[in-house]
Protein backbone atom coordinates (compact mmCIF):
# COMPACT_ATOMS: atom_id res chain seq x y z
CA UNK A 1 -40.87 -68.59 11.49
CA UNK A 2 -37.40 -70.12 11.24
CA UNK A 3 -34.28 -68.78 12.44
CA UNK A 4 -32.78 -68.23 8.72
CA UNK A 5 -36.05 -66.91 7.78
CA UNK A 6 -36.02 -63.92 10.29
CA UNK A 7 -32.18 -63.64 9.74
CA UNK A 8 -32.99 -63.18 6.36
CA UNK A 9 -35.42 -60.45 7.00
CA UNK A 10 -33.60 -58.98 9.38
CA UNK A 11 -30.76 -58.27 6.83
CA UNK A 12 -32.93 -56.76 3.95
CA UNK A 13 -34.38 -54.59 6.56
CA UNK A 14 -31.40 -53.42 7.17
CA UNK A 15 -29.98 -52.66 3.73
CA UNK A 16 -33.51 -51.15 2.81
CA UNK A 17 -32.70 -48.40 6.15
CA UNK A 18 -29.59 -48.24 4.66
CA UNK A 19 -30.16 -47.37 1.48
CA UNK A 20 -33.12 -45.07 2.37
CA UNK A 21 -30.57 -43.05 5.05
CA UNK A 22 -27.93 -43.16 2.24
CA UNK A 23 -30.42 -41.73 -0.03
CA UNK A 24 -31.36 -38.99 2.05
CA UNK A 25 -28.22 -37.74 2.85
CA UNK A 26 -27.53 -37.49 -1.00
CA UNK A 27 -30.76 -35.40 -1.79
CA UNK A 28 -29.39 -33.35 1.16
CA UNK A 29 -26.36 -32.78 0.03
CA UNK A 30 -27.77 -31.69 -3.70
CA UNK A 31 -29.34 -28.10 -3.49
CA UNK A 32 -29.33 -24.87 -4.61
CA UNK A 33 -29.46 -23.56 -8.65
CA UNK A 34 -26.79 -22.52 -10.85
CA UNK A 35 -27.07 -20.43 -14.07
CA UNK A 36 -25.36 -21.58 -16.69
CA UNK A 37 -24.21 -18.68 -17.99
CA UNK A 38 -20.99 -18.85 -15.06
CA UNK A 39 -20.00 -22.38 -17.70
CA UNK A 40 -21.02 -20.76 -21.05
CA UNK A 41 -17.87 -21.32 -22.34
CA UNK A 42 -17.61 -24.94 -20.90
CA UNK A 43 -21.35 -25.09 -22.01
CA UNK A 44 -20.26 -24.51 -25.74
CA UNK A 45 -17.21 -27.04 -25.54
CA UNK A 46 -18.90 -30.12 -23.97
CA UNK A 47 -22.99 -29.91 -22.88
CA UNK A 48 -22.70 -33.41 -21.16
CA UNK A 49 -19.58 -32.88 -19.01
CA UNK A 50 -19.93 -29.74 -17.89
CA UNK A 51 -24.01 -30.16 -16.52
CA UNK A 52 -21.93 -33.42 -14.82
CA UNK A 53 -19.85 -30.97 -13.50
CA UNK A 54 -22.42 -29.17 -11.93
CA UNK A 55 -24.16 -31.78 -10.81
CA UNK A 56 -20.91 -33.33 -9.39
CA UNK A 57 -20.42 -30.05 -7.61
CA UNK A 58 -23.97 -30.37 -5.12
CA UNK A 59 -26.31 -27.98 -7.32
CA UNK A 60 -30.19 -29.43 -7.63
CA UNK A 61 -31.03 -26.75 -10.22
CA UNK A 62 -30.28 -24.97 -13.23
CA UNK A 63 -31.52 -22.01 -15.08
CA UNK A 64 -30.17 -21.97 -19.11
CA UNK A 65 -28.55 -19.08 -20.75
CA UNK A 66 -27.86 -20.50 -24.35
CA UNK A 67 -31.10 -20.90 -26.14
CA UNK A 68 -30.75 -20.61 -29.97
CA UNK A 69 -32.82 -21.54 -32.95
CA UNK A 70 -35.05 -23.43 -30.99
CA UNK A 71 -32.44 -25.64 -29.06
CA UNK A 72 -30.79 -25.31 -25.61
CA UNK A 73 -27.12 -25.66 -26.40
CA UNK A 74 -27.67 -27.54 -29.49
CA UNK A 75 -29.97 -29.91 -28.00
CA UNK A 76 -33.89 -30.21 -28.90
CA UNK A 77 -35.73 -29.01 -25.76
CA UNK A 78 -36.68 -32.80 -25.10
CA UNK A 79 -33.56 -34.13 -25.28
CA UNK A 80 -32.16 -30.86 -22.75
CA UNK A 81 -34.75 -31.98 -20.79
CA UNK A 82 -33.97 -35.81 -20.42
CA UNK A 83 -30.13 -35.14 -20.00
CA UNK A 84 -30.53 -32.51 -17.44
CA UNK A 85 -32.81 -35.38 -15.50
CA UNK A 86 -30.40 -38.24 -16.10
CA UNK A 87 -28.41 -36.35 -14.02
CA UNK A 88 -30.60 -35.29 -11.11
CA UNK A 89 -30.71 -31.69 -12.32
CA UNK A 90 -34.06 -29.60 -12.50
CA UNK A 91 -34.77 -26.73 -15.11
CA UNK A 92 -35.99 -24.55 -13.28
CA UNK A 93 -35.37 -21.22 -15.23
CA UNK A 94 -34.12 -19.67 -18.62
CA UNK A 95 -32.91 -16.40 -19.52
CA UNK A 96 -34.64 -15.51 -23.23
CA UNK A 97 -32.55 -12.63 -24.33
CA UNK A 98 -33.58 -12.34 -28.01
CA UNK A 99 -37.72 -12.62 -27.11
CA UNK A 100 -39.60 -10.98 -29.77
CA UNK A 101 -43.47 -10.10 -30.29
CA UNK A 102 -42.74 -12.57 -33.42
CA UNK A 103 -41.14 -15.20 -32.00
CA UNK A 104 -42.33 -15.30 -28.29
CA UNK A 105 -45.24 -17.70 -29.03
CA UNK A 106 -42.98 -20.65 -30.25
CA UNK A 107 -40.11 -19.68 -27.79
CA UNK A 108 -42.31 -20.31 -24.75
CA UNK A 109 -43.45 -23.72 -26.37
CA UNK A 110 -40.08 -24.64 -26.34
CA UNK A 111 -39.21 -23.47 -22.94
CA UNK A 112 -41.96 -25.55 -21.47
CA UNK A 113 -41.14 -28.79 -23.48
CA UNK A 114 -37.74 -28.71 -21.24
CA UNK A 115 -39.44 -28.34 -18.47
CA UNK A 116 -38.88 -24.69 -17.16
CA UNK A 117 -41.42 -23.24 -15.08
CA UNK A 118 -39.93 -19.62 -15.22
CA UNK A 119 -38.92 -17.18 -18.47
CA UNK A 120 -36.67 -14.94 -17.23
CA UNK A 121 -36.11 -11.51 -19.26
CA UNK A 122 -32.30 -10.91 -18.63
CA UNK A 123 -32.26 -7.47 -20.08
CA UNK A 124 -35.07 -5.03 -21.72
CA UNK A 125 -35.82 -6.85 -25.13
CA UNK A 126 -36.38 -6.04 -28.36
CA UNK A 127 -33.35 -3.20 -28.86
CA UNK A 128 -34.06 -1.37 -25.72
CA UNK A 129 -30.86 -2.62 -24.01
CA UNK A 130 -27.59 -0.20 -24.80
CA UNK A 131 -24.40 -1.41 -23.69
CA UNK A 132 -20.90 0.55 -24.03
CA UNK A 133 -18.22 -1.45 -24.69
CA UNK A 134 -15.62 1.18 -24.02
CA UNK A 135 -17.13 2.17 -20.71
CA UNK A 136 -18.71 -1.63 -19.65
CA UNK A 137 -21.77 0.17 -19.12
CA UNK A 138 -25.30 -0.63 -19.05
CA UNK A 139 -28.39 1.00 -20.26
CA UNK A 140 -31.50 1.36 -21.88
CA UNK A 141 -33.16 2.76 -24.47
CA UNK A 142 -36.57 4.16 -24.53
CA UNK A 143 -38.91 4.77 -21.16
CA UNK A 144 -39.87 2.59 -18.58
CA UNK A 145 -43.36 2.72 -19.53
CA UNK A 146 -42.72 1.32 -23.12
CA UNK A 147 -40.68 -1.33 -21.08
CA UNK A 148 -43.66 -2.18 -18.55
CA UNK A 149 -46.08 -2.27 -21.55
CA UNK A 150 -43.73 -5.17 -23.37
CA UNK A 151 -43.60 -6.92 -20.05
CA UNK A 152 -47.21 -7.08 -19.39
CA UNK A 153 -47.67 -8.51 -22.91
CA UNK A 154 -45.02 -11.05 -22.52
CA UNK A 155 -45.82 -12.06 -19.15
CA UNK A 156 -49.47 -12.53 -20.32
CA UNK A 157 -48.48 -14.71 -22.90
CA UNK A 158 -46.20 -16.71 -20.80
CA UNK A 159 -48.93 -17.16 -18.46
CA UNK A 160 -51.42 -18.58 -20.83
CA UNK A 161 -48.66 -20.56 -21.74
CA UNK A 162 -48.23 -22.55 -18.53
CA UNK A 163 -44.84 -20.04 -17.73
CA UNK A 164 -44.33 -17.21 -15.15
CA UNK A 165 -42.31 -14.53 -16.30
CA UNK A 166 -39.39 -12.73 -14.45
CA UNK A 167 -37.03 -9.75 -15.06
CA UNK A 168 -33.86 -9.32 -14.21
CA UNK A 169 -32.05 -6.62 -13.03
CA UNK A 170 -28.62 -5.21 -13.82
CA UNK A 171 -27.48 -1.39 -11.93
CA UNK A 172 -28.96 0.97 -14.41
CA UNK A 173 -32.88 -0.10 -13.55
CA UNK A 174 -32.04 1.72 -10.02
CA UNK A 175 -31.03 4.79 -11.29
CA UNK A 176 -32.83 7.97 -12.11
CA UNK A 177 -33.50 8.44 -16.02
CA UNK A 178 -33.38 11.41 -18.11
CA UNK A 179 -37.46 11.93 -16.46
CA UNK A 180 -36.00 11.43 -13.17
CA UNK A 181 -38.18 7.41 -13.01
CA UNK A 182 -36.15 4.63 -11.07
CA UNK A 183 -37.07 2.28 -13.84
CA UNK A 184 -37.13 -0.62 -11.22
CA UNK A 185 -39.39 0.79 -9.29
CA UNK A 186 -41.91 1.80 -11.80
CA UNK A 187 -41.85 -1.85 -13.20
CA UNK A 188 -42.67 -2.92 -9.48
CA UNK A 189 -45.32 -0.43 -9.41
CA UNK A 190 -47.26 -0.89 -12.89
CA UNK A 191 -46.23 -4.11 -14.17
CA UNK A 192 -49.25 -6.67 -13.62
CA UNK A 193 -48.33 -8.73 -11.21
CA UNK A 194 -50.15 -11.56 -12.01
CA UNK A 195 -47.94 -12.07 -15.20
CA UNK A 196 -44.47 -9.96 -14.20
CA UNK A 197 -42.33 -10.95 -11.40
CA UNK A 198 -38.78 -10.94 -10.81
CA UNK A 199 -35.62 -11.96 -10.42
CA UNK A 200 -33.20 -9.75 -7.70
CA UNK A 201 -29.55 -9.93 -8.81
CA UNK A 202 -28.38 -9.31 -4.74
CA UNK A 203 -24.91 -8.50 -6.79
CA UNK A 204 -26.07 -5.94 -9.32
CA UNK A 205 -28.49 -4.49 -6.70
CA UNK A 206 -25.54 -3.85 -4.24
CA UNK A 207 -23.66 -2.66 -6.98
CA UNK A 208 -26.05 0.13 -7.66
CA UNK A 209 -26.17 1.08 -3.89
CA UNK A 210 -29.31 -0.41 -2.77
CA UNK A 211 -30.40 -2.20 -0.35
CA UNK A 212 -32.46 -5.79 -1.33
CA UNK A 213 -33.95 -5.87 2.21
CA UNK A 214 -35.70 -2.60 1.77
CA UNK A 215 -36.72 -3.33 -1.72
CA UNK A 216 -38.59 -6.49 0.09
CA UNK A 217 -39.99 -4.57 2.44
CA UNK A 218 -41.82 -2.16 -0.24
CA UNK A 219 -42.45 -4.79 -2.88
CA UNK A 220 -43.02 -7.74 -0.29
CA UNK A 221 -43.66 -11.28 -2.24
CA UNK A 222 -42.24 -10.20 -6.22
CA UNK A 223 -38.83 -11.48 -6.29
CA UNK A 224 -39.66 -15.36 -6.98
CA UNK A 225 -35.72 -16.05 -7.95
CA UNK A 226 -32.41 -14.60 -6.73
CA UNK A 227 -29.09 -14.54 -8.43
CA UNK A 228 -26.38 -15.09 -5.73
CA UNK A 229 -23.38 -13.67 -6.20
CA UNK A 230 -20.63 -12.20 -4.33
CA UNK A 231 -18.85 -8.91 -4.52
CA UNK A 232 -14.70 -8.60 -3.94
CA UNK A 233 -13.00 -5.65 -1.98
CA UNK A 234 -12.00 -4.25 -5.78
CA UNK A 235 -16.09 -4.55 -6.90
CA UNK A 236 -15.36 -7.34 -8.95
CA UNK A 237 -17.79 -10.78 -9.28
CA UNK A 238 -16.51 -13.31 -6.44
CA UNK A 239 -17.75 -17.04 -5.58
CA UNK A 240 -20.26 -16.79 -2.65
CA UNK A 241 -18.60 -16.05 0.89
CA UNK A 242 -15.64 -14.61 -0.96
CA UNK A 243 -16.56 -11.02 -0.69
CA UNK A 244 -18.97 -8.30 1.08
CA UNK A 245 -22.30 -8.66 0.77
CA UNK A 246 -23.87 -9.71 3.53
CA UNK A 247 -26.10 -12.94 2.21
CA UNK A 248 -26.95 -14.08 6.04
CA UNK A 249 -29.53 -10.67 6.33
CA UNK A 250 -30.57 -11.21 2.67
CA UNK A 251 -31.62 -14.99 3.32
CA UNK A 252 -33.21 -13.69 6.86
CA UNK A 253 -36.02 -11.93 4.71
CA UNK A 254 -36.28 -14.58 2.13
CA UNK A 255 -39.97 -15.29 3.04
CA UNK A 256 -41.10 -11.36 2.84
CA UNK A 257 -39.12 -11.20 -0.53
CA UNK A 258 -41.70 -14.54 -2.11
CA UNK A 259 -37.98 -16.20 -3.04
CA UNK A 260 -39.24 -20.13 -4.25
CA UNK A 261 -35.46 -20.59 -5.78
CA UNK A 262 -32.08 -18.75 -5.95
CA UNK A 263 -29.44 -19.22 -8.57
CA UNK A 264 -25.38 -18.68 -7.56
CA UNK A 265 -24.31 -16.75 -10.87
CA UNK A 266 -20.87 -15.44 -11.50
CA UNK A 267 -20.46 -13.20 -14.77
CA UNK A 268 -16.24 -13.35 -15.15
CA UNK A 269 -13.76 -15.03 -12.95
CA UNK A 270 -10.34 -13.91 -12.29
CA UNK A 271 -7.07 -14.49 -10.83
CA UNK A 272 -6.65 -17.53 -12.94
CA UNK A 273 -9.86 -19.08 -11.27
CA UNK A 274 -11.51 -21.32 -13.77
CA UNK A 275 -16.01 -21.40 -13.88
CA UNK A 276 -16.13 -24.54 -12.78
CA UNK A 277 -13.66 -24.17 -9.91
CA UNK A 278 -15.99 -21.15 -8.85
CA UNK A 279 -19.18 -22.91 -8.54
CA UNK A 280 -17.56 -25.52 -6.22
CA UNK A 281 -16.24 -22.51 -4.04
CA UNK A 282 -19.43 -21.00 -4.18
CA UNK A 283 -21.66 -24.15 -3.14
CA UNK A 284 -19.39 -24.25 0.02
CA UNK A 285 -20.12 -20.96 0.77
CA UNK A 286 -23.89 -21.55 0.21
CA UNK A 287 -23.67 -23.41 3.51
CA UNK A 288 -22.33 -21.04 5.26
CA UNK A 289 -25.19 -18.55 5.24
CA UNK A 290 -27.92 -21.10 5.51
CA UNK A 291 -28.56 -21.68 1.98
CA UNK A 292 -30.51 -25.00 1.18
């Protein structure tokens, strides 16, 4: 082989180890989720910049908060779909807030054409959810067992679907109703759990006074998705490593909890910190506990 030959090799080689390293290091660099409902308001300005922006700020995944006669932010779930992957970022989950018995047929269609695998329940549907605007207080209307019931339907659907279904927790699911039933755990307990999972808020959870760790240990493998979000000395939603909770013990259990993907969420900013300032605050402090 001649000289220029083998030089010639030699120096593609090299690129090609390069570019593979190079490459590497990128996909490394990308992870974690973010719910879009910390940008909503960037989300309803400008779709394409602001899923740049989160791309631009490390995040692999994304979980959708906007979904509205049958479009994600005004786009057809197709073309969500192809502009979330143009920019290296995964649906992973949606939050389906105005589910009905009616429309939940077509509204899973349309979550799997942009390529979710999970339909997340973000409060109890259907006029069950109560909230005081006065007060900034959560509730619910009706009993936990009408609640499981609509659930188990849903989540069957979603199954047959191609979906899994989650729900989400606020505070008020860990408190004792009117019957004295910690509506969290009785969903735990009698939801099917073939077709109903969920997905821990660690901030709402700590916010309620519980503890997620223990919550693993009794329900061990049905949180599939967290919400990560921090808590400030005044109680207030903080980027991640800005406040209390302790994410480092959390993340220690994440195999007992049957975590596959986390989301950093922050409801409200403050102190003149903008959304998208947050999420780059709180993908540095993903690192920090061990996030990946």
């Amino acid at each position: 082989m001649k000289k220029t030959t083998q030089k010639t090799l030699f120096q593609l080689a090299f690129v090609a180890l390069f570019l593979i390293n190079a490459a590497s290091m990128y996909a490394q660099d990308k992870f974690g989720g973010l719910a879009l409902y910390t940008v909503r308001d960037d989300m309803g300005t400008n779709v394409k910049a602001t899923l740049q922006a989160v791309a631009d700020a490390g995040y692999k995944n994304i979980e959708a908060a906007g979904y509205e006669d049958g479009k994600f932010y005004g786009l057809s779930p197709k073309e969500f779909k192809s502009m979330a992957k143009s920019m290296g970022l995964k649906p992973i989950s949606t939050h389906q807030g105005t589910v009905t018995m009616e429309n939940a047929d077509k509204m899973m269609a349309d979550v799997k054409a942009a390529g979710f695998k999970y339909f997340v329940i973000p409060v109890p549907p259907m006029g069950m959810f109560e909230f005081n605007m006065e007060e900034k207080t959560m509730n619910m209307k009706g009993s936990a067992a009408e609640l499981a019931e609509i659930l188990d339907v849903l989540g069957e659907k979603a199954h047959k679907a191609g979906l899994k279904l989650l729900y989400h927790n606020h505070n008020f699911e860990f408190e004792k109703n009117a019957e004295g039933i910690v509506t969290i755990d009785y969903l735990l307990e009698n939801c099917n759990p073939k077709f109903v999972n969920f997905q821990m808020d660690l901030y709402w959870v700590t916010k309620a006074g519980a503890d997620p760790v223990a919550y693993f240990e009794k329900y061990p493998g049905r949180f599939k998705i967290w919400h990560v979000k921090d808590m400030d000395e005044q109680g207030r939603f903080a980027p991640v490593g800005n406040g209390s909770i302790d994410f480092k013990r959390i993340l220690d259990n994440k195999k007992l909890s049957g975590m596959k993907y986390y989301m950093v969420e922050q409801d409200m900013t403050f102190d003149g910190l903008k959304p998208l300032e947050a999420i780059k605050i709180s993908h540095d402090g993903l690192k920090k506990f061990g996030f990946h």
